[in-house]
Protein backbone atom coordinates (compact mmCIF):
# COMPACT_ATOMS: atom_id res chain seq x y z
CA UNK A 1 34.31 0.16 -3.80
CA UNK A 2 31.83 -0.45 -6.99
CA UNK A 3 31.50 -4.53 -5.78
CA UNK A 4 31.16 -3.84 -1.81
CA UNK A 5 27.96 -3.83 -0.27
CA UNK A 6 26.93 -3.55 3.14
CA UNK A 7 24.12 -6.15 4.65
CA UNK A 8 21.34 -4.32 6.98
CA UNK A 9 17.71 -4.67 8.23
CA UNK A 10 15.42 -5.64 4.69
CA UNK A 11 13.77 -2.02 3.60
CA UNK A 12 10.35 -4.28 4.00
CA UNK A 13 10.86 -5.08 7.84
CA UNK A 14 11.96 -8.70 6.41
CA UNK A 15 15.45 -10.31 5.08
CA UNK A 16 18.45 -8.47 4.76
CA UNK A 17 19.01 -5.12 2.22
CA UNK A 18 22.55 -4.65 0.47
CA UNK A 19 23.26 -0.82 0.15
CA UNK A 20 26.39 0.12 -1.94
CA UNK A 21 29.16 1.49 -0.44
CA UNK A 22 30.23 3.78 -2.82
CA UNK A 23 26.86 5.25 -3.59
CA UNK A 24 25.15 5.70 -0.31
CA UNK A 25 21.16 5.46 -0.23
CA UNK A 26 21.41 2.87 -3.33
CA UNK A 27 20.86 -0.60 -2.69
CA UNK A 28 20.68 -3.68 -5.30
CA UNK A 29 16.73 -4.24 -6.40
CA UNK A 30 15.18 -6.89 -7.69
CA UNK A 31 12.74 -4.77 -10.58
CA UNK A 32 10.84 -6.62 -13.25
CA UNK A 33 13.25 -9.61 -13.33
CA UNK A 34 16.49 -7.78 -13.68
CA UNK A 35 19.20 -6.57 -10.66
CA UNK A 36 19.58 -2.71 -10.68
CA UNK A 37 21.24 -0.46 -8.07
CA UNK A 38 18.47 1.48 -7.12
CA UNK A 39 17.40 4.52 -4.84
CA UNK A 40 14.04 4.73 -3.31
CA UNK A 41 12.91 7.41 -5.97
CA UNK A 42 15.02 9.10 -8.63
CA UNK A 43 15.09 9.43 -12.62
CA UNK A 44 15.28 5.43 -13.26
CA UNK A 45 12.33 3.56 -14.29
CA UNK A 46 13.57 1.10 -11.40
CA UNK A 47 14.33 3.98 -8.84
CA UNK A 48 10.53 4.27 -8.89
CA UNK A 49 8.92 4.27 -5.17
CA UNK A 50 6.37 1.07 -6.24
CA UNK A 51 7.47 -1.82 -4.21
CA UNK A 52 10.58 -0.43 -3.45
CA UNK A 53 10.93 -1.88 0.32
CA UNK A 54 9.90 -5.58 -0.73
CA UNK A 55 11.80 -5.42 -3.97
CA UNK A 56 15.28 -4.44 -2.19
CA UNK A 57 14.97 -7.08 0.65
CA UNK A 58 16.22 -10.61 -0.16
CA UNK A 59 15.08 -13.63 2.35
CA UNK A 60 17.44 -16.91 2.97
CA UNK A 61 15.82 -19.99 0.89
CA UNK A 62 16.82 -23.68 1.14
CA UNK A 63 18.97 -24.57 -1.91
CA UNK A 64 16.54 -26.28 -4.36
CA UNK A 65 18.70 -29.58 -4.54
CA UNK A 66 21.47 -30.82 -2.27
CA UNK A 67 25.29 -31.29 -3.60
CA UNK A 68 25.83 -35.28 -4.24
């Protein structure tokens, strides 16, 4: 239950947000360069409200270089 993570509507109105299944309301962030498990709000340094909807929705990119 730790690894599995549910895809939904991006927090930002944009891409697609991952929230944990085993800890509800907590949802894998993107927060100064490192992946955290974050709430919107809490005790965390990257539970902090600041960017919180852009920072937990990931878009689709092109891969930067095809497979030969």
């Amino acid at each position: 239950m730790d690894a599995t993570f549910c895809p939904g509507p991006g927090n930002s109105g944009q891409g697609t947000s991952f929230q944990s299944v085993n800890f509800p309301g907590r949802f894998i962030r993107n927060f100064n360069n490192v992946v955290y498990l974050a709430a919107n709000g809490g005790s965390n340094p990257w539970d902090t409200t600041t960017g919180w909807p852009v920072d937990t929705s990931w878009l689709e990119a092109p891969p930067w270089a095809s497979a030969p």
